[in-house]
PDB file of N, CA and C in Angstrom:
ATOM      1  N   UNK A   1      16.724   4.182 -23.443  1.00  0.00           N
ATOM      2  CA  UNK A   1      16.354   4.319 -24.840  1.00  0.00           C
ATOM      3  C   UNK A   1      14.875   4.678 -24.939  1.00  0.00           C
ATOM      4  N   UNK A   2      14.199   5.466 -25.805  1.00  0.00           N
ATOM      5  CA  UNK A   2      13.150   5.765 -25.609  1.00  0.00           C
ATOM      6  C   UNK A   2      12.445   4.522 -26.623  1.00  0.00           C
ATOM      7  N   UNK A   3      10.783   4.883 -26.440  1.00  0.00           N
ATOM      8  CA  UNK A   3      10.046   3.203 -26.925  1.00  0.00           C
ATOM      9  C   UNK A   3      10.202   3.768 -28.512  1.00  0.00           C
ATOM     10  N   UNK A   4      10.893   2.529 -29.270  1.00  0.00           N
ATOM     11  CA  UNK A   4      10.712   2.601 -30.642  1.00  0.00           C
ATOM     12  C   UNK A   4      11.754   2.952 -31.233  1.00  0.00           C
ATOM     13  N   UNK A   5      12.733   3.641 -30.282  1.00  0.00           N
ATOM     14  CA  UNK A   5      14.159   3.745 -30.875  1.00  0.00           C
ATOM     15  C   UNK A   5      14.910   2.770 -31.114  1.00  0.00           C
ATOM     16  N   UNK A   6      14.901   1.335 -30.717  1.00  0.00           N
ATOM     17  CA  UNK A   6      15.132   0.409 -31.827  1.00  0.00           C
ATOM     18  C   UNK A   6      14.880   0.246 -32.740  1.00  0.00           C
ATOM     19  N   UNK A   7      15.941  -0.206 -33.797  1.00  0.00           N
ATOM     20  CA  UNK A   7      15.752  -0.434 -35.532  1.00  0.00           C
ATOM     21  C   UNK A   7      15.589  -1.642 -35.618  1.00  0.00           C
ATOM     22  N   UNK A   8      14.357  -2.084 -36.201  1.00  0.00           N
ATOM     23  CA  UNK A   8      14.397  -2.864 -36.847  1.00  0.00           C
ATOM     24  C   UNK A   8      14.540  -3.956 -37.818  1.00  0.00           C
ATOM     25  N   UNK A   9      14.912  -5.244 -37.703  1.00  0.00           N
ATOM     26  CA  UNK A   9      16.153  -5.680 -38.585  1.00  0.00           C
ATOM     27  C   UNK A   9      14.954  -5.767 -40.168  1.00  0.00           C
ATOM     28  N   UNK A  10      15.883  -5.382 -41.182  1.00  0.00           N
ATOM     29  CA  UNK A  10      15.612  -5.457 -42.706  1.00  0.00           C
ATOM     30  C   UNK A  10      15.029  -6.795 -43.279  1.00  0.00           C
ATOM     31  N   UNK A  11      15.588  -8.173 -42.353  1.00  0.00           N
ATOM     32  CA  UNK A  11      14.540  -8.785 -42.832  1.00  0.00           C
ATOM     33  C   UNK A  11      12.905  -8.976 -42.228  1.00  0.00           C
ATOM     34  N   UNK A  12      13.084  -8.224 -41.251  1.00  0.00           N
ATOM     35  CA  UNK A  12      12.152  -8.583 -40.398  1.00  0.00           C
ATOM     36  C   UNK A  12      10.660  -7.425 -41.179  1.00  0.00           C
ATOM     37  N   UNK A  13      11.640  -6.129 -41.248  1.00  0.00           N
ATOM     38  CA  UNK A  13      10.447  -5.335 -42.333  1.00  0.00           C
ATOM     39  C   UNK A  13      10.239  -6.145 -43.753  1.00  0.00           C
ATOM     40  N   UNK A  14      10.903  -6.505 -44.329  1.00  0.00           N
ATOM     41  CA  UNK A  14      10.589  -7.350 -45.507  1.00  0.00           C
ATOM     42  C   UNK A  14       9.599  -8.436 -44.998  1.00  0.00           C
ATOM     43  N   UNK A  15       9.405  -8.511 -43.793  1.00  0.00           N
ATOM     44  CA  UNK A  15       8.605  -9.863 -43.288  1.00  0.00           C
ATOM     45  C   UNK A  15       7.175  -9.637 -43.460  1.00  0.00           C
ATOM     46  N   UNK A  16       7.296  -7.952 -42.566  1.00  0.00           N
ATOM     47  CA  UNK A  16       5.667  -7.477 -42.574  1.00  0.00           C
ATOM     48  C   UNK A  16       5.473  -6.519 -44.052  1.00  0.00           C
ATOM     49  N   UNK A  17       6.121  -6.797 -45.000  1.00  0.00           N
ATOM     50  CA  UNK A  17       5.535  -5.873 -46.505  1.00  0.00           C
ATOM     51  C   UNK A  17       5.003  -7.275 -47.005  1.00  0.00           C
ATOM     52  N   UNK A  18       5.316  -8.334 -46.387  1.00  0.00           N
ATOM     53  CA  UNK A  18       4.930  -9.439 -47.301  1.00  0.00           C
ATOM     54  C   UNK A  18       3.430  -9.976 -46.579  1.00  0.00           C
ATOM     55  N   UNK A  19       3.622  -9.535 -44.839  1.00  0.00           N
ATOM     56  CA  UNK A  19       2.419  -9.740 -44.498  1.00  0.00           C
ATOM     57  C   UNK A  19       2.914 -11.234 -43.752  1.00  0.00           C
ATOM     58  N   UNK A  20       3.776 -11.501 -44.080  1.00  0.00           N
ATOM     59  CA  UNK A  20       4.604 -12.817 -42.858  1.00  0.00           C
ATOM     60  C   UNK A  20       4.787 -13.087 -41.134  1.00  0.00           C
ATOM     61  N   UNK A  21       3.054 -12.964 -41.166  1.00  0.00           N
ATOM     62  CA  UNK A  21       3.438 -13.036 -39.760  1.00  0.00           C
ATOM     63  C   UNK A  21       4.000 -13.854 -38.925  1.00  0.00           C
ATOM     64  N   UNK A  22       4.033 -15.221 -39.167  1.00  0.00           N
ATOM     65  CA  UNK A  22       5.144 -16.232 -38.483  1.00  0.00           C
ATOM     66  C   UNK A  22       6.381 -15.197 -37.888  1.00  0.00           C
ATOM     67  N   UNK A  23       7.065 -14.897 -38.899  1.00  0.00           N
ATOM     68  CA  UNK A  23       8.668 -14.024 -38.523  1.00  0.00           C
ATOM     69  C   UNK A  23       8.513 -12.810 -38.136  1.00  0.00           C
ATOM     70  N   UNK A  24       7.615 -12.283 -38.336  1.00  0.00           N
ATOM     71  CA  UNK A  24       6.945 -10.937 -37.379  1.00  0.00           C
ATOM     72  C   UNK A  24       6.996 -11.018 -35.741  1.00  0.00           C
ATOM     73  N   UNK A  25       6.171 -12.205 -35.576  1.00  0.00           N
ATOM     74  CA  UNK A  25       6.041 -12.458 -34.491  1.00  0.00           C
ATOM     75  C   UNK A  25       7.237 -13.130 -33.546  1.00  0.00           C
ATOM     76  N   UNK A  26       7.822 -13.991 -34.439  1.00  0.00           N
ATOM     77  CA  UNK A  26       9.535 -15.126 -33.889  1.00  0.00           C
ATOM     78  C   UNK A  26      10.125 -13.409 -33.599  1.00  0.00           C
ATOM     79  N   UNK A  27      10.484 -12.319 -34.231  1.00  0.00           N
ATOM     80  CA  UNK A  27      11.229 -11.251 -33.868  1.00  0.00           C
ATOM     81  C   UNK A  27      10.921 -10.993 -32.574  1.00  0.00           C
ATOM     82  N   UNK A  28       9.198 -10.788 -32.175  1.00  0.00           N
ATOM     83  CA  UNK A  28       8.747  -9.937 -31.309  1.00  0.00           C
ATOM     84  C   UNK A  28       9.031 -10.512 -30.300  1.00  0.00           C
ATOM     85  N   UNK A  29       9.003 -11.759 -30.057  1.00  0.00           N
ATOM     86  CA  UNK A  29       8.985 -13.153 -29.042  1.00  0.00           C
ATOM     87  C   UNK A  29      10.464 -13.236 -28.856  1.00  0.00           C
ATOM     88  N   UNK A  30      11.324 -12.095 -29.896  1.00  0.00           N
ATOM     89  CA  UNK A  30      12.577 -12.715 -29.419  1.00  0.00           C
ATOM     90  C   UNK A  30      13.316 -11.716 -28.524  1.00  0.00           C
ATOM     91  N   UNK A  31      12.333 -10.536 -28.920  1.00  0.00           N
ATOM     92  CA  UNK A  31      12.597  -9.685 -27.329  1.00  0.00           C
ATOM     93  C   UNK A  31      12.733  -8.211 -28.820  1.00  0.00           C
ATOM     94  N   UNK A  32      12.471  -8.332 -29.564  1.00  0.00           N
ATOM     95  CA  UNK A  32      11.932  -6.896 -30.241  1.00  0.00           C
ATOM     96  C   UNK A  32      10.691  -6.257 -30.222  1.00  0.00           C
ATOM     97  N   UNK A  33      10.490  -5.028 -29.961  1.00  0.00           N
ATOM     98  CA  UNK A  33       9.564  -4.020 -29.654  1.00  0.00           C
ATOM     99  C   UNK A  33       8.629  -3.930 -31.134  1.00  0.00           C
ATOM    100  N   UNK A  34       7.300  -3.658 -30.358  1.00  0.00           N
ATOM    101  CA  UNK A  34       6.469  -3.849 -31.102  1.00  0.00           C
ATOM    102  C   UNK A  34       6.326  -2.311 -32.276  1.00  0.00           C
ATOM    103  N   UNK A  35       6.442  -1.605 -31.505  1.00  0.00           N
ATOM    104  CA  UNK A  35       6.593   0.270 -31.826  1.00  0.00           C
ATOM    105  C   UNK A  35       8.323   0.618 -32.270  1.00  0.00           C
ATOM    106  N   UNK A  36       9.249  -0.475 -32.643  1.00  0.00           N
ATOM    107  CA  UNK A  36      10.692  -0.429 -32.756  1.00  0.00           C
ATOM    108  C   UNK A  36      10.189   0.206 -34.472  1.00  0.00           C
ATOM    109  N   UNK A  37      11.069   1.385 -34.845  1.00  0.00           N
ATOM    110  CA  UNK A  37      11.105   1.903 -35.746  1.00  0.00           C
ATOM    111  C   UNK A  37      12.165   2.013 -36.861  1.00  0.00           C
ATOM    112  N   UNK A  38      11.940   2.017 -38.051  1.00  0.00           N
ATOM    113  CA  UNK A  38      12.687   1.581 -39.376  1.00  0.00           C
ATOM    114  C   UNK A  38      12.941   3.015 -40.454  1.00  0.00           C
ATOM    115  N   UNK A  39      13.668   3.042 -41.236  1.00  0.00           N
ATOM    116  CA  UNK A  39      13.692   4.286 -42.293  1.00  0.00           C
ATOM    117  C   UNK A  39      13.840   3.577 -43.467  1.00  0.00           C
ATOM    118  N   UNK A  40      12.832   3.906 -44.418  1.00  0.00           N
ATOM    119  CA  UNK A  40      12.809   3.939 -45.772  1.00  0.00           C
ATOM    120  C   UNK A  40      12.699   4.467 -46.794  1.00  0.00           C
ATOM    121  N   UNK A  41      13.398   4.931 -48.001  1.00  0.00           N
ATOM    122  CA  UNK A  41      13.330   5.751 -48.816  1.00  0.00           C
ATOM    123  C   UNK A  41      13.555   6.714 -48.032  1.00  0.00           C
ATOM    124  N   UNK A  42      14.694   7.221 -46.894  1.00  0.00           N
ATOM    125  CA  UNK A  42      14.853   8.715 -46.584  1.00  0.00           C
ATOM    126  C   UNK A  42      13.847   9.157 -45.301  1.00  0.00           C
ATOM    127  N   UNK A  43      12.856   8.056 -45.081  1.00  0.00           N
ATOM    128  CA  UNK A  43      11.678   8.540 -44.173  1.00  0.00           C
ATOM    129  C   UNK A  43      11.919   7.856 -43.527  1.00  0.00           C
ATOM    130  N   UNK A  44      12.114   8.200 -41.925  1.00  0.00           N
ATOM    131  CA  UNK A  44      12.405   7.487 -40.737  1.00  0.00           C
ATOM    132  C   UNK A  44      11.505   7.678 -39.638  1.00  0.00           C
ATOM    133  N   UNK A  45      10.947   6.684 -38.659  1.00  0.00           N
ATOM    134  CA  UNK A  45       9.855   6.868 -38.099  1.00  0.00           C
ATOM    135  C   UNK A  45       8.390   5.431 -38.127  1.00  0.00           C
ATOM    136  N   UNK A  46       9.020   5.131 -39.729  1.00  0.00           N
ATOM    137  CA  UNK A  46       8.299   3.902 -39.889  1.00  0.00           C
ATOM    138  C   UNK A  46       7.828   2.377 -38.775  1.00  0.00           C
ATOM    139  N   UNK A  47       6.978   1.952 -38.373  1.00  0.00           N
ATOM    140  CA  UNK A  47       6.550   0.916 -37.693  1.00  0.00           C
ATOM    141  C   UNK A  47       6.426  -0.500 -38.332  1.00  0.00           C
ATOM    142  N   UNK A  48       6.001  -1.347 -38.009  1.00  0.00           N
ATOM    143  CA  UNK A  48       5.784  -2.797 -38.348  1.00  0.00           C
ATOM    144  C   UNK A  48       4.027  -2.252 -38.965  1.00  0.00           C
ATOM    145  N   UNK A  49       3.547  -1.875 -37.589  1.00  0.00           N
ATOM    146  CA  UNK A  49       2.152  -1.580 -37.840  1.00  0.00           C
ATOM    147  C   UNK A  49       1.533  -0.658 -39.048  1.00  0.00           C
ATOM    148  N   UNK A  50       2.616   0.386 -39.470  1.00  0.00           N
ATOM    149  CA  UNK A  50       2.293   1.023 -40.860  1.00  0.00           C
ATOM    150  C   UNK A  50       3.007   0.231 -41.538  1.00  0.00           C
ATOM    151  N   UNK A  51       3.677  -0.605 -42.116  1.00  0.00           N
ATOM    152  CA  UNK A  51       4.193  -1.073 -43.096  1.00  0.00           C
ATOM    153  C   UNK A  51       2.471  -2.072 -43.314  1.00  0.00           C
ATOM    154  N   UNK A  52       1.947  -3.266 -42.063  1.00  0.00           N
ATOM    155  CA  UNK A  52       1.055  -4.171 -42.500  1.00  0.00           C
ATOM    156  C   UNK A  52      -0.412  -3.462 -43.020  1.00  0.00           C
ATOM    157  N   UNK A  53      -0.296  -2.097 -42.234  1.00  0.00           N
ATOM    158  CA  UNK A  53      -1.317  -1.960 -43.003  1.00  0.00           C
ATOM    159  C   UNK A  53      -1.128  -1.281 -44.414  1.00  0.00           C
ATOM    160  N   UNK A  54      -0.625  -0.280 -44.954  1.00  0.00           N
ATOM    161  CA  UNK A  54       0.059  -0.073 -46.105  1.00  0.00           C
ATOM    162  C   UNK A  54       0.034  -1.397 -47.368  1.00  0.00           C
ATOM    163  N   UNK A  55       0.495  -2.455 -46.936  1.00  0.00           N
ATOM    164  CA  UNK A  55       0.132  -3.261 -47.765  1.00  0.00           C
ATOM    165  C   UNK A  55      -0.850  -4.391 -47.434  1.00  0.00           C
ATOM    166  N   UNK A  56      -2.053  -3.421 -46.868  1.00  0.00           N
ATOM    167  CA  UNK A  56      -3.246  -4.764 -46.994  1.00  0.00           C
ATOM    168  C   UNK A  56      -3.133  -5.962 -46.052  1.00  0.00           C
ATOM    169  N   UNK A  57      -2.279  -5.957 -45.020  1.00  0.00           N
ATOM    170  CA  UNK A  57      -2.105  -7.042 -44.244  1.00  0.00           C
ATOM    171  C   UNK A  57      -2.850  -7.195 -43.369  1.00  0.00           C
ATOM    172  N   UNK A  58      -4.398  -7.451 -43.225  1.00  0.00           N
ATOM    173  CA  UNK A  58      -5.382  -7.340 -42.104  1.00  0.00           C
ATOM    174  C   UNK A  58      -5.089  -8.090 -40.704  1.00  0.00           C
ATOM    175  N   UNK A  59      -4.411  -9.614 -41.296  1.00  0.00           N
ATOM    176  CA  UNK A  59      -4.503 -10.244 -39.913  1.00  0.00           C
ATOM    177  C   UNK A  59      -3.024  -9.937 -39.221  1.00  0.00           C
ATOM    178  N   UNK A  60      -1.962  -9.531 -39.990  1.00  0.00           N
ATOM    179  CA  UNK A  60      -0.908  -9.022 -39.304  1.00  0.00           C
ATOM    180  C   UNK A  60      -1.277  -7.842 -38.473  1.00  0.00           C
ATOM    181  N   UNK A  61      -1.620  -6.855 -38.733  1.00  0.00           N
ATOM    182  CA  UNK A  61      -2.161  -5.625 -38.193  1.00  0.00           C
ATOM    183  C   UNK A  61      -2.844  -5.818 -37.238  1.00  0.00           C
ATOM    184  N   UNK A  62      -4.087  -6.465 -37.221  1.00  0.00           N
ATOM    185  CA  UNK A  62      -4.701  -6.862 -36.043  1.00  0.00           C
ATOM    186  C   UNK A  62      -3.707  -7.341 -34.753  1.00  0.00           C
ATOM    187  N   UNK A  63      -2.992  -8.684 -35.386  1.00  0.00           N
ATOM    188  CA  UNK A  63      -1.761  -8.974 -34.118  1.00  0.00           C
ATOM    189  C   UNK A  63      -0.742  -8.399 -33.530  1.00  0.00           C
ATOM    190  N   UNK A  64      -0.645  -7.002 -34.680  1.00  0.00           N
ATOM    191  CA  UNK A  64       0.038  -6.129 -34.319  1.00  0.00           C
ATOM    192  C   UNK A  64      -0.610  -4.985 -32.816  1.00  0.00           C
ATOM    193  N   UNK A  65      -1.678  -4.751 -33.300  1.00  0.00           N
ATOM    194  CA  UNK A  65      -2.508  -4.013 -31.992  1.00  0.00           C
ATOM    195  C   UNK A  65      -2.555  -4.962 -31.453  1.00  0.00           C
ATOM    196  N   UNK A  66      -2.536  -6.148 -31.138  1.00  0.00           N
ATOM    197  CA  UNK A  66      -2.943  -6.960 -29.909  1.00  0.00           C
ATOM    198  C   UNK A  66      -1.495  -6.980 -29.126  1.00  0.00           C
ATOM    199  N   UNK A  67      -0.746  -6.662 -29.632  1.00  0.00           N
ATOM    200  CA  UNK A  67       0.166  -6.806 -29.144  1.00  0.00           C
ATOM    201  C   UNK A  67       1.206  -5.437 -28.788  1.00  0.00           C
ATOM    202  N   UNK A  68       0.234  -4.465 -28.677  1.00  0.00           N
ATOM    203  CA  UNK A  68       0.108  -3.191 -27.926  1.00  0.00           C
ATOM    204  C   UNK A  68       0.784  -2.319 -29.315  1.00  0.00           C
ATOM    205  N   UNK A  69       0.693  -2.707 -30.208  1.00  0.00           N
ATOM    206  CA  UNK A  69       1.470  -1.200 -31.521  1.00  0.00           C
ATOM    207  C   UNK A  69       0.558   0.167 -31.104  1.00  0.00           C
ATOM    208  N   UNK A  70       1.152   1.132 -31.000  1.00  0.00           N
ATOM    209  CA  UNK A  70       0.205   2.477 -31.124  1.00  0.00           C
ATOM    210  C   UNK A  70      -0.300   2.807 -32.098  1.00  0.00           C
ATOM    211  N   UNK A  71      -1.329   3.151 -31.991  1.00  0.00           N
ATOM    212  CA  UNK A  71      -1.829   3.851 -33.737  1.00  0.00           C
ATOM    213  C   UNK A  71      -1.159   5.515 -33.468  1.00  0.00           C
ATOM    214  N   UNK A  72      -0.716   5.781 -32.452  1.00  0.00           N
ATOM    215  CA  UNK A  72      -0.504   7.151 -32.557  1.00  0.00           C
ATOM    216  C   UNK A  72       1.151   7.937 -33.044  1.00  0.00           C
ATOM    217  N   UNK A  73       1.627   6.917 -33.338  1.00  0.00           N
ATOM    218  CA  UNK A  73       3.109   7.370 -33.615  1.00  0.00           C
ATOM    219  C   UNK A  73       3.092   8.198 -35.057  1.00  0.00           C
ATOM    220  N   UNK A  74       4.100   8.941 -35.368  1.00  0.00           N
ATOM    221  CA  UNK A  74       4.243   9.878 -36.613  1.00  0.00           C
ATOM    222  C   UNK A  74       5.300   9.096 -37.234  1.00  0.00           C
ATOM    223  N   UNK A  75       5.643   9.332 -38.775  1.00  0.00           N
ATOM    224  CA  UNK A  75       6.778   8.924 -39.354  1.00  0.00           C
ATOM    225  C   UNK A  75       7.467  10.350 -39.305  1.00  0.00           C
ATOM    226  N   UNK A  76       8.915  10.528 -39.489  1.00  0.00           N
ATOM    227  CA  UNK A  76       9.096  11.837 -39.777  1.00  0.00           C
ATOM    228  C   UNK A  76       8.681  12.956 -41.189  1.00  0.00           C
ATOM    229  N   UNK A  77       7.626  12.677 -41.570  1.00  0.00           N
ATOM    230  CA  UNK A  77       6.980  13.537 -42.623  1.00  0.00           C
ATOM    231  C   UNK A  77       6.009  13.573 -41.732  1.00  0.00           C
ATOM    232  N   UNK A  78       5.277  12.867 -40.450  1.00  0.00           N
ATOM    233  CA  UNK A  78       3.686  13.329 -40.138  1.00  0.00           C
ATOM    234  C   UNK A  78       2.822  12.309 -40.206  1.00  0.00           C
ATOM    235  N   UNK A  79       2.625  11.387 -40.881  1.00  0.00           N
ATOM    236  CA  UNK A  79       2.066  10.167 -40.932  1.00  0.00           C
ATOM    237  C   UNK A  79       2.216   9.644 -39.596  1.00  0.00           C
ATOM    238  N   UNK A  80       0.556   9.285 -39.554  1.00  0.00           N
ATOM    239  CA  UNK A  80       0.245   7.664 -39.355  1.00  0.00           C
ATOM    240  C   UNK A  80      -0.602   6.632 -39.242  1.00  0.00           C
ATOM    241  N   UNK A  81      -0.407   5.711 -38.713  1.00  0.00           N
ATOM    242  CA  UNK A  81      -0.528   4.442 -39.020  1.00  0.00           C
ATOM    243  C   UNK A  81      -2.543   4.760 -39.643  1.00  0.00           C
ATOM    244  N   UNK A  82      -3.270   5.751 -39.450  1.00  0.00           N
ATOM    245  CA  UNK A  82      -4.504   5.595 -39.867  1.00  0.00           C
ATOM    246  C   UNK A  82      -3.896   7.010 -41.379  1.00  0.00           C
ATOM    247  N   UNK A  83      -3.722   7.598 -41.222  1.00  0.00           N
ATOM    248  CA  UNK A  83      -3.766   8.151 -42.882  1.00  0.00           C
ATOM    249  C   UNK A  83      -3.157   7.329 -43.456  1.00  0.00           C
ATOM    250  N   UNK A  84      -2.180   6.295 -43.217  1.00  0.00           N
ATOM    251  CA  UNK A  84      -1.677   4.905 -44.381  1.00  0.00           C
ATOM    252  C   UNK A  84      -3.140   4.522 -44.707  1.00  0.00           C
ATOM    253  N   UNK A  85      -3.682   4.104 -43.590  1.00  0.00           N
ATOM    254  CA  UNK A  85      -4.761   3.367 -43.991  1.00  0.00           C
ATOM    255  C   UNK A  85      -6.019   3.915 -45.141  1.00  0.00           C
ATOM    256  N   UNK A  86      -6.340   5.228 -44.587  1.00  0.00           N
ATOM    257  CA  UNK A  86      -7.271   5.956 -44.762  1.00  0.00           C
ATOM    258  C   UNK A  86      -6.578   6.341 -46.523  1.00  0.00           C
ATOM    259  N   UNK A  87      -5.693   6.915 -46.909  1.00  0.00           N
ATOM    260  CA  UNK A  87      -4.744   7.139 -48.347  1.00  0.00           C
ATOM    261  C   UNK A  87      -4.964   5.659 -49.279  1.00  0.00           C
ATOM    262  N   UNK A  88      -5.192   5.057 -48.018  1.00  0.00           N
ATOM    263  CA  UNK A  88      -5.000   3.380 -48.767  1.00  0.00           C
ATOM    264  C   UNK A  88      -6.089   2.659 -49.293  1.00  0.00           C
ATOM    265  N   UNK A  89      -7.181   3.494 -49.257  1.00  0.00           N
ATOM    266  CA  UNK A  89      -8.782   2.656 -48.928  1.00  0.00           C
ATOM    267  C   UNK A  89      -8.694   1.887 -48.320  1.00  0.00           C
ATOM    268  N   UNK A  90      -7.919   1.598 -47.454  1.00  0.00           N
ATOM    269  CA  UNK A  90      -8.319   0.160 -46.769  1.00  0.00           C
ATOM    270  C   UNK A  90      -9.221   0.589 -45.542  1.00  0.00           C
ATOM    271  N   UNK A  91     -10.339   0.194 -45.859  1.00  0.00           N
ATOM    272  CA  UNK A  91     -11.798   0.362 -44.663  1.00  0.00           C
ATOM    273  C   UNK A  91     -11.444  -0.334 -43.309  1.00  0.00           C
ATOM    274  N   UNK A  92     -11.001  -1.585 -44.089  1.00  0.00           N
ATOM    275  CA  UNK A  92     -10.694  -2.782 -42.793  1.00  0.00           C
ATOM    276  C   UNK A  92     -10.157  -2.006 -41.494  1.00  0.00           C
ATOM    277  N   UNK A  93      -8.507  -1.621 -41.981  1.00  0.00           N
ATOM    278  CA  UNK A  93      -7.951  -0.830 -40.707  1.00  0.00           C
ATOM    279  C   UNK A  93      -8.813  -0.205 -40.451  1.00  0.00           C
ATOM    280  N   UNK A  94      -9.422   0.668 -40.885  1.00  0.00           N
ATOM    281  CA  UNK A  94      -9.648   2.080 -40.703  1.00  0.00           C
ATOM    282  C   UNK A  94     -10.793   2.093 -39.130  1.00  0.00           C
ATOM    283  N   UNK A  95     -11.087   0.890 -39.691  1.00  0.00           N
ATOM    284  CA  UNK A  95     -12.301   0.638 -38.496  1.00  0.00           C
ATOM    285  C   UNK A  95     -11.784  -0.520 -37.152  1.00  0.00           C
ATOM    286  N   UNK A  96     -11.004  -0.713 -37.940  1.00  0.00           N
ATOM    287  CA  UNK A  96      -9.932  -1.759 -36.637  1.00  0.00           C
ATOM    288  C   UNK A  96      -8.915  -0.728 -35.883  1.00  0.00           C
ATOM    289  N   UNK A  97      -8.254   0.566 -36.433  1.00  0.00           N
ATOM    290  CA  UNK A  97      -7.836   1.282 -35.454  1.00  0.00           C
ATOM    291  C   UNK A  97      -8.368   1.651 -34.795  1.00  0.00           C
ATOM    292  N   UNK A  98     -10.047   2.232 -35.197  1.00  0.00           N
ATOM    293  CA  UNK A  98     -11.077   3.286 -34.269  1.00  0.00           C
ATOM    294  C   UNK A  98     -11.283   2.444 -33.603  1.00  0.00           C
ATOM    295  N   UNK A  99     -11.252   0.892 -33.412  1.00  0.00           N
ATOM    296  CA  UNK A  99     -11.544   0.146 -31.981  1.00  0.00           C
ATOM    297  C   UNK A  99     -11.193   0.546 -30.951  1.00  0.00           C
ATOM    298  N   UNK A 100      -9.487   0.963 -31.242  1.00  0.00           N
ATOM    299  CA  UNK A 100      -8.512   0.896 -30.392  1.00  0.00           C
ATOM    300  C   UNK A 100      -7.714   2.230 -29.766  1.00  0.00           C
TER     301      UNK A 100
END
């Protein structure tokens, strides 16, 4: 299977729009991929790591790169995980991806 071609379970994305990292993490620990990818609204390609940052989730995101997410993956429109950020004003990521 290639990395990320696992789907991600629906509650588990509802976990990281809320920014829930407890159950973010119980998934990851339970043997789900960090780069495992989701489709929403028609757009498939989606990450854990663009969903937390998308909605402002600083300390999820962070645990998300620590825990090897790529910033380099595309959604299938072209996106990622830094034009969420960058579209988003969010400075925070923006300077927490260029760490990495």
């Amino acid at each position: 299977t290639a990395p990320g071609s696992e789907a991600v379970p629906k509650e588990v994305v509802l976990a990281a729009r809320r920014g829930e990292e407890a159950a973010v993490l119980a998934w990851l620990d339970g043997g789900g991929r960090v780069d495992a990818t989701f489709t929403r609204e028609g757009v498939s390609g989606f990450t854990l790591l663009m969903y937390a940052t998308f909605y402002g989730h600083e300390q999820l995101a962070a645990t998300l790169l620590q825990r090897g997410a790529s910033i380099n993956l595309q959604n299938s429109v072209g996106s990622t995980v830094l034009m969420w950020a960058a579209g988003m004003g969010h400075e925070w990521v923006v300077e927490l991806l260029l760490q990495h």
